[in-house]
C-alpha atoms as a PDB file:
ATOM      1  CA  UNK A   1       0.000   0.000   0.000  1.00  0.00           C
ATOM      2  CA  UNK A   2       1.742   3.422  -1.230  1.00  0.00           C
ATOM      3  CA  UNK A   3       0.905   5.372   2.144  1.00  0.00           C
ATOM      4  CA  UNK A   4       1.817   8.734   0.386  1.00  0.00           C
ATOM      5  CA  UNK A   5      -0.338   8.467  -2.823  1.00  0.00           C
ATOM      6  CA  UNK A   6      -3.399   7.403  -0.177  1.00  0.00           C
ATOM      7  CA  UNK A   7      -2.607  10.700   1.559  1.00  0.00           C
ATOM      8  CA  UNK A   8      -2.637  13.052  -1.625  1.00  0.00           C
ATOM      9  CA  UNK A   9      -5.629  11.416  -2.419  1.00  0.00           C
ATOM     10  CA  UNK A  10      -7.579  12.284   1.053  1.00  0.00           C
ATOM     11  CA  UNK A  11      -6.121  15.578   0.973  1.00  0.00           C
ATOM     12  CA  UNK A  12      -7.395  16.550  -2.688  1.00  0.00           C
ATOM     13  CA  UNK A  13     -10.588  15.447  -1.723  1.00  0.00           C
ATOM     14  CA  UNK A  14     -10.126  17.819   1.171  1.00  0.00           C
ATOM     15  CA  UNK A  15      -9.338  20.661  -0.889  1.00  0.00           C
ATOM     16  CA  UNK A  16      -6.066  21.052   0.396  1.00  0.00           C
ATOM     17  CA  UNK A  17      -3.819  22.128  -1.677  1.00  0.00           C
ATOM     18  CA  UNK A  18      -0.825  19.848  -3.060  1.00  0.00           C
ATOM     19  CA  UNK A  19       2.343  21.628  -1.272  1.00  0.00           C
ATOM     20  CA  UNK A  20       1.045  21.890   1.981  1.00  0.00           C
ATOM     21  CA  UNK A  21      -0.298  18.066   1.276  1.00  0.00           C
ATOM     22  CA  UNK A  22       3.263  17.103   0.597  1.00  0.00           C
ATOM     23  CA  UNK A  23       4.706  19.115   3.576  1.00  0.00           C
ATOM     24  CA  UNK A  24       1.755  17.350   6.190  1.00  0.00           C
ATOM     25  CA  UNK A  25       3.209  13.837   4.727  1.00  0.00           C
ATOM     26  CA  UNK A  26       6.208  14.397   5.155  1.00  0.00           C
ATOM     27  CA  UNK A  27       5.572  15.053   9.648  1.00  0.00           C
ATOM     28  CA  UNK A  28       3.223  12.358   9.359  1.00  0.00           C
ATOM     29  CA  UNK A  29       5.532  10.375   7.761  1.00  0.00           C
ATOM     30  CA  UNK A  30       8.767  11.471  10.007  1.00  0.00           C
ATOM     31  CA  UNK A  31       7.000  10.839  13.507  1.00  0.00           C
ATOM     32  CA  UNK A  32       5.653   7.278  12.413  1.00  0.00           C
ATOM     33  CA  UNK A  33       9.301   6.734  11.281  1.00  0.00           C
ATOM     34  CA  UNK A  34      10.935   7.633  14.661  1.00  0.00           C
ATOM     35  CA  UNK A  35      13.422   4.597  16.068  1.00  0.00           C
ATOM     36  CA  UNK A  36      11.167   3.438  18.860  1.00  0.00           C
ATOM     37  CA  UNK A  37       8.369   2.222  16.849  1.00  0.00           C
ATOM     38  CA  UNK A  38       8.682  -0.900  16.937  1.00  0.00           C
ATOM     39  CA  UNK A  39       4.758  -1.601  16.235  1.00  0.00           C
ATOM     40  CA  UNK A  40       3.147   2.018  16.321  1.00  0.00           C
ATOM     41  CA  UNK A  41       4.565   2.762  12.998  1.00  0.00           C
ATOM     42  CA  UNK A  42       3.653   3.262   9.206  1.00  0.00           C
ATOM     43  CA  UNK A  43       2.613  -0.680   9.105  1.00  0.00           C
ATOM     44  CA  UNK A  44       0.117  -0.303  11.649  1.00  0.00           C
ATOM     45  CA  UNK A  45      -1.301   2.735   9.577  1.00  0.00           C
ATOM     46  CA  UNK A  46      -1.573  -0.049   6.722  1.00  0.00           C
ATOM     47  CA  UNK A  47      -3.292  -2.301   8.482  1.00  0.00           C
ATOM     48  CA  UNK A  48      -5.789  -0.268   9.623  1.00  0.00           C
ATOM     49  CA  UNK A  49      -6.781   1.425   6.137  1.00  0.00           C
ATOM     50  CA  UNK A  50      -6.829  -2.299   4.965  1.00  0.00           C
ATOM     51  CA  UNK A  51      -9.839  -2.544   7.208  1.00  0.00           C
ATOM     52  CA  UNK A  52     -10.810   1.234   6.058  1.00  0.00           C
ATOM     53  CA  UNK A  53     -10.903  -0.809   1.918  1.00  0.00           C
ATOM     54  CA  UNK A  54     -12.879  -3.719   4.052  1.00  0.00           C
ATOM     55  CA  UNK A  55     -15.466  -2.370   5.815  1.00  0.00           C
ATOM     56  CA  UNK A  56     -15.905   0.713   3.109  1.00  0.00           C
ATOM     57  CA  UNK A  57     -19.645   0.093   2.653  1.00  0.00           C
ATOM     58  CA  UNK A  58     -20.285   0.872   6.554  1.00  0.00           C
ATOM     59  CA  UNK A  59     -18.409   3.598   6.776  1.00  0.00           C
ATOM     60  CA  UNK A  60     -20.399   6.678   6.515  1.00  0.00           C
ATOM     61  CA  UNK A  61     -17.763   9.615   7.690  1.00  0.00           C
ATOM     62  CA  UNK A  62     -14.280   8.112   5.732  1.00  0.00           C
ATOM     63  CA  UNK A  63     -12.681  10.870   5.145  1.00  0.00           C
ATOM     64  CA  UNK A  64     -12.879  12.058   8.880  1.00  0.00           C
ATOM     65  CA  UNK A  65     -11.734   8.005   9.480  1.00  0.00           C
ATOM     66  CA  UNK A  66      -8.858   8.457   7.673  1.00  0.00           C
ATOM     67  CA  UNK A  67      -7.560  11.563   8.930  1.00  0.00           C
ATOM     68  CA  UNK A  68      -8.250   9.858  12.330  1.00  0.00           C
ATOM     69  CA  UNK A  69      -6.088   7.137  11.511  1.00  0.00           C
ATOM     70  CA  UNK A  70      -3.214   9.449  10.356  1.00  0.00           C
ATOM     71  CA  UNK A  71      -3.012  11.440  13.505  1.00  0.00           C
ATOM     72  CA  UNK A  72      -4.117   8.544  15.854  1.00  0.00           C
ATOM     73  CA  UNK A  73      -0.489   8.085  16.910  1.00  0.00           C
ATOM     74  CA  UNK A  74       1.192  10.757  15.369  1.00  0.00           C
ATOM     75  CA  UNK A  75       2.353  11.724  18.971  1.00  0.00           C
ATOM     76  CA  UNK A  76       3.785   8.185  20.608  1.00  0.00           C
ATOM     77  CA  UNK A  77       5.827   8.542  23.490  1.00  0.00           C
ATOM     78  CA  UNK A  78       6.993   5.712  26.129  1.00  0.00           C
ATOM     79  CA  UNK A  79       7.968   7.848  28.525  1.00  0.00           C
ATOM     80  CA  UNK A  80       5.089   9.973  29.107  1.00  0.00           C
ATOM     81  CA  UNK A  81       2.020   7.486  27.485  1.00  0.00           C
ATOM     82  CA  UNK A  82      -0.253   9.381  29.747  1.00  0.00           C
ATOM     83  CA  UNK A  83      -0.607  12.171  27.214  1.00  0.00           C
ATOM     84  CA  UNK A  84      -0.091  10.528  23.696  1.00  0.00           C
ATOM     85  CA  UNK A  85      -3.640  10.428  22.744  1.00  0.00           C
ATOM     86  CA  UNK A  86      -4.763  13.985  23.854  1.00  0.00           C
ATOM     87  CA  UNK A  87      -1.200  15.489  22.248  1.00  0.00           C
ATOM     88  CA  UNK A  88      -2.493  13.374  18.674  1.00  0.00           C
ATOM     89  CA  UNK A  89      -5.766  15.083  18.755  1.00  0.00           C
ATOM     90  CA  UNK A  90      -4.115  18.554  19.395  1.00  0.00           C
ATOM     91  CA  UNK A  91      -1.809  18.095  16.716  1.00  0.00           C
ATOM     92  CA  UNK A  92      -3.896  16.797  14.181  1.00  0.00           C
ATOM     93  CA  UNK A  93      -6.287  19.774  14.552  1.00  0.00           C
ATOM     94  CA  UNK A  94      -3.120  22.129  14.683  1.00  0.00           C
ATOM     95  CA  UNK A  95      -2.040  20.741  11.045  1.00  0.00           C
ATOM     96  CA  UNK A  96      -5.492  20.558   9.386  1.00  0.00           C
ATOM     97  CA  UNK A  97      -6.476  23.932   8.001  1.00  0.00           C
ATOM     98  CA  UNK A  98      -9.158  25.826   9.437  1.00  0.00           C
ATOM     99  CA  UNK A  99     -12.415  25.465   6.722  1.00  0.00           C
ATOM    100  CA  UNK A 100     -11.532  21.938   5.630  1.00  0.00           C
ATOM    101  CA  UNK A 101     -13.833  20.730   8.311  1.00  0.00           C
ATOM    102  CA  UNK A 102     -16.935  21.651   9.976  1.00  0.00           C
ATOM    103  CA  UNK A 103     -16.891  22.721  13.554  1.00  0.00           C
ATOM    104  CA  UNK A 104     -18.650  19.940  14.822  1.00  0.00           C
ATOM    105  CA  UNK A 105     -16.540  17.603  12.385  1.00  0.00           C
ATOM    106  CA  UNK A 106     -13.240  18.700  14.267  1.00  0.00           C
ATOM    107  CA  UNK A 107     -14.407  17.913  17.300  1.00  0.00           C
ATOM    108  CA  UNK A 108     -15.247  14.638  16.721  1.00  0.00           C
ATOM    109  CA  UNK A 109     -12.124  13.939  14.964  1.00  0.00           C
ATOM    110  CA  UNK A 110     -10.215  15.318  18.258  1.00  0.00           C
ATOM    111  CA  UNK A 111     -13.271  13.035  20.339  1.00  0.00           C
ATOM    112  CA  UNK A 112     -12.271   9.813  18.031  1.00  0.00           C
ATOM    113  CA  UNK A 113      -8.468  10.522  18.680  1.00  0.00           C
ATOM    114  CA  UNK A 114      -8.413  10.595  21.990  1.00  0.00           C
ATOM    115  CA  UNK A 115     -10.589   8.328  22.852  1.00  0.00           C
ATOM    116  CA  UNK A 116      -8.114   5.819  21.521  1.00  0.00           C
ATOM    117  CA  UNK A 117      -6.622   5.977  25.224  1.00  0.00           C
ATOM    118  CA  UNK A 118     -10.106   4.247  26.836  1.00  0.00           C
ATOM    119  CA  UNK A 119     -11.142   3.117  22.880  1.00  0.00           C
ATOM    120  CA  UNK A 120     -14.717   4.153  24.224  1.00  0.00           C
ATOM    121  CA  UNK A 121     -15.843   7.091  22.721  1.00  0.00           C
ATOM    122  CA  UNK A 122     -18.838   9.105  24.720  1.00  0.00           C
ATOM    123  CA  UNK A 123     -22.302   9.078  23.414  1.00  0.00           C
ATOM    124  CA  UNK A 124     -22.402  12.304  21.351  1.00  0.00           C
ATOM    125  CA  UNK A 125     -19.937  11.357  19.012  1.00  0.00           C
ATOM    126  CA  UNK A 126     -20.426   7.629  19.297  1.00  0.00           C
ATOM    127  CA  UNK A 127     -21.378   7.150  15.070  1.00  0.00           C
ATOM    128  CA  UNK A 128     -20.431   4.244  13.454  1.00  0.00           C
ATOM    129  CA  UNK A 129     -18.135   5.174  11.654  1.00  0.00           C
ATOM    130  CA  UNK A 130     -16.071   6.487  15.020  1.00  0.00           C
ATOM    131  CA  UNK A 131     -16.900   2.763  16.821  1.00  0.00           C
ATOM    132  CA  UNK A 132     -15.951   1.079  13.038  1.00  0.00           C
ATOM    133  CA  UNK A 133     -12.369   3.223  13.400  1.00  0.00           C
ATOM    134  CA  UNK A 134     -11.793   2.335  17.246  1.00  0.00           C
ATOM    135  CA  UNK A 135     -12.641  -1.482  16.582  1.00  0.00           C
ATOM    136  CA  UNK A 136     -10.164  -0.938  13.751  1.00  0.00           C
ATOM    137  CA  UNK A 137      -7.336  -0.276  16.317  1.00  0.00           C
ATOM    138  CA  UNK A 138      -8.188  -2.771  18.503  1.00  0.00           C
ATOM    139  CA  UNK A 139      -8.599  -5.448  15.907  1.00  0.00           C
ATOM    140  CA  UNK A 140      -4.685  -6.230  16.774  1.00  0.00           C
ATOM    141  CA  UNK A 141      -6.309  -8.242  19.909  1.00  0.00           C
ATOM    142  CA  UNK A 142      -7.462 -10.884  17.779  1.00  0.00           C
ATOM    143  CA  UNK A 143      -4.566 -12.011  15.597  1.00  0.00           C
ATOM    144  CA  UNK A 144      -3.870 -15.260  14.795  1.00  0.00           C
ATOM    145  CA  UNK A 145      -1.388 -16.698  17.430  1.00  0.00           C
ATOM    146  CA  UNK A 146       1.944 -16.207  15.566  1.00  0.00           C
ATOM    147  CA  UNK A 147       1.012 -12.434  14.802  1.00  0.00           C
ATOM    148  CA  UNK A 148      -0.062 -11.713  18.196  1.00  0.00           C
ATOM    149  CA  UNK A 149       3.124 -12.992  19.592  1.00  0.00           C
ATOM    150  CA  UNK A 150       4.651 -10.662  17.256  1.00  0.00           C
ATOM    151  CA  UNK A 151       2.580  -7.896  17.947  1.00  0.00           C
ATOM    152  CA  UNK A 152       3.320  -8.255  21.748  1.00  0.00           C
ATOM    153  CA  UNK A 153       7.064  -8.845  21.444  1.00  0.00           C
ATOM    154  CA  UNK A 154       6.999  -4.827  19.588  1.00  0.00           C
ATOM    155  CA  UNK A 155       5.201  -3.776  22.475  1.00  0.00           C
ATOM    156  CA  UNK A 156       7.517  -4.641  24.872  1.00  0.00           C
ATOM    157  CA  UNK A 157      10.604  -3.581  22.765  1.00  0.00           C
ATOM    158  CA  UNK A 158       8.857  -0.264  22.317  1.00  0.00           C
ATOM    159  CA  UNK A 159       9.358   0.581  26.416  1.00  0.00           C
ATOM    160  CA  UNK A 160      12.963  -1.135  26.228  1.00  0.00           C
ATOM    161  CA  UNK A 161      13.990   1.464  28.244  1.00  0.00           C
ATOM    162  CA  UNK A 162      11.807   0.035  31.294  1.00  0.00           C
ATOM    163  CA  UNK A 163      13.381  -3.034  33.104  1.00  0.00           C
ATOM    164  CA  UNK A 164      10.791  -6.109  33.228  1.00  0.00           C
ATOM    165  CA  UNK A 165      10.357  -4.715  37.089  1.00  0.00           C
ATOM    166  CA  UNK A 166       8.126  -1.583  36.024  1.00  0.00           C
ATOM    167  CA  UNK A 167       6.922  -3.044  32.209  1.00  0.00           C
ATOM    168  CA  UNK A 168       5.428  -6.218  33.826  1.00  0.00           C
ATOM    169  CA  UNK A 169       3.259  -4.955  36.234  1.00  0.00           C
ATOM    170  CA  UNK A 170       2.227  -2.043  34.321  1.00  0.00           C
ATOM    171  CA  UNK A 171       1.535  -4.332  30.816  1.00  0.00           C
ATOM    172  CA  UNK A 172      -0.236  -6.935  32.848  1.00  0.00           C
ATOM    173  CA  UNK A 173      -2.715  -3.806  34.400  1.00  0.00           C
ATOM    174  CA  UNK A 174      -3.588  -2.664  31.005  1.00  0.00           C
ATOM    175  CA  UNK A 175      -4.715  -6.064  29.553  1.00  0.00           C
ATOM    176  CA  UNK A 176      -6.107  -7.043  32.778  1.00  0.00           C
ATOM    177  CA  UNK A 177      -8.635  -3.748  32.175  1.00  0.00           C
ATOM    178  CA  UNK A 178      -9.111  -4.665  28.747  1.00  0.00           C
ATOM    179  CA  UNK A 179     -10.578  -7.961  29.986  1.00  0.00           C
ATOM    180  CA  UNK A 180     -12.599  -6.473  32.282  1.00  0.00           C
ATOM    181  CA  UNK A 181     -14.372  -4.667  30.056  1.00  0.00           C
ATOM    182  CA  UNK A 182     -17.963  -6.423  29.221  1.00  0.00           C
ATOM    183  CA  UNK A 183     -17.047  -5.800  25.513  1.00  0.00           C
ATOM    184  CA  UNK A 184     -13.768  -5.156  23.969  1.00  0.00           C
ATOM    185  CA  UNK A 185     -15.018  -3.998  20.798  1.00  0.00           C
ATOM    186  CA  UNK A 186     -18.253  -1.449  19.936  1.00  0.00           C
ATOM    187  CA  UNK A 187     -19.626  -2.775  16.740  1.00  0.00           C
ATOM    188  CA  UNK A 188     -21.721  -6.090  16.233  1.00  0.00           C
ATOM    189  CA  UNK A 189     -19.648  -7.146  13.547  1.00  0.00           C
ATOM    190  CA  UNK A 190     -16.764  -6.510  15.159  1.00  0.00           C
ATOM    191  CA  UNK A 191     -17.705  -8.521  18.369  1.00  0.00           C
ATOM    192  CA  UNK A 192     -18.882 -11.496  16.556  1.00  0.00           C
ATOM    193  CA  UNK A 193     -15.840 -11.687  14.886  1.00  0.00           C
ATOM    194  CA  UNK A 194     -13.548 -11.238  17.009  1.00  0.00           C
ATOM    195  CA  UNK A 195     -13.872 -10.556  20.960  1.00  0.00           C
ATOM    196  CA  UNK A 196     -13.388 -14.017  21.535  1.00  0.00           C
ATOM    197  CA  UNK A 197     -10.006 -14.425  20.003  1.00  0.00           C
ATOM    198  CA  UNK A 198      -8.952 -11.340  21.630  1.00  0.00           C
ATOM    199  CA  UNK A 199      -9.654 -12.148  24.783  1.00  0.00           C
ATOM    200  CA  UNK A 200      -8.096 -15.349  24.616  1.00  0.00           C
ATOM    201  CA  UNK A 201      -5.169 -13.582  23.228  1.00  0.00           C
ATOM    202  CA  UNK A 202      -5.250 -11.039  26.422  1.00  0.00           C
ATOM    203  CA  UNK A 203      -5.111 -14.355  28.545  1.00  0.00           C
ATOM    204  CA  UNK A 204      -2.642 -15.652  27.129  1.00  0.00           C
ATOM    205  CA  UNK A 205      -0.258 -12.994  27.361  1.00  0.00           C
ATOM    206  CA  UNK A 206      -1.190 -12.136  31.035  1.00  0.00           C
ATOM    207  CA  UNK A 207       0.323 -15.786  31.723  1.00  0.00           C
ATOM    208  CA  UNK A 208       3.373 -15.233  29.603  1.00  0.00           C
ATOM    209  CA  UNK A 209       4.104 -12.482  31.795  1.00  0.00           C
ATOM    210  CA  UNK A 210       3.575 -14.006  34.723  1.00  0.00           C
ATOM    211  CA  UNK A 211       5.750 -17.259  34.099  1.00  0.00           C
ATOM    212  CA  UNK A 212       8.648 -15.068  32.518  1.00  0.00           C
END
């Protein structure tokens, strides 16, 4: 998938014009690039627009799902996670030009970004297109086994800089939450296909953890 040509393609569509198109590439396309991406990176943008060319037909707002998935993680940082999600939002609605999008289209782009850090998004800008995008994201959960392993391995070399004394605990919490949650994913299609998988993917990392 040519990630750029997918970009000036959005961005005409957007009416924005072609050298500050090229210019917003080329940040999107140095942050996703940055050394400690190990899984956060321009293949997990791929993945996710090859469920954009999937689930197409449902998806009523894709142009405001695209630029979602563009600025999603544009801001990744392991040393101060806290803030990633709200610091994407600000920054995607600091690059997009005023008059591209409606008022109340910004502010459920910025409501779709960060809600990336709960992946519930509250009632108001709940569409389906916004649940289709967050069950995008989390659609990582329920890879087959090898991939998963994979995915988790990237994950931990991403916060290499922790020792196994502060990532363990800390990992463990946030797919022990996950679990908790009655339903891991917001649409129906996504749920029948897949919270089972995930979950038993979350499980079986939580014990891989705790026997390492």
């Amino acid at each position: 998938m040519n990630l750029q040509l997918r970009w000036l393609t959005l961005t005409k569509e957007l009416s924005i014009n072609d050298q500050l198109a090229h210019k917003m590439y080329t940040k999107i396309e140095k942050k996703y690039s940055e050394s400690h991406r190990k899984y956060h990176n321009l293949q997990h943008l791929r993945e996710l627009f090859a469920y954009v060319d999937a689930y197409e037909d449902l998806i009523e707002e894709k142009k405001l799902v695209e630029l979602a998935i563009w600025y999603h993680d544009i801001i990744y940082s392991v040393l101060r996670p806290a803030k990633n999600e709200l610091k994407s939002a600000q920054f995607a609605l600091q690059e997009i030009p005023e008059g591209i999008l409606s008022v109340e289209e910004r502010e459920r782009l910025f409501c779709w970004i960060e809600s990336t850090k709960k992946h519930f998004i509250p009632e108001e800008h709940a569409t389906l297109s916004g649940q289709l995008f967050m069950d995008f994201d989390m659609a990582i959960l329920a890879a087959p086994n090898e991939k998963y392993v994979v995915y988790a391995k990237n994950i931990r070399e991403e916060y290499g800089i922790y020792p196994d004394l502060l990532y363990k605990p800390g990992r463990r919490k946030a797919l022990s939450d996950f679990l908790d949650s009655d339903e891991l994913f917001l649409t129906d299609i996504f749920k029948k296909k897949y919270e089972e998988k995930a979950r038993e993917n979350l499980k079986y990392e939580i014990r891989s953890l705790e026997m390492s």
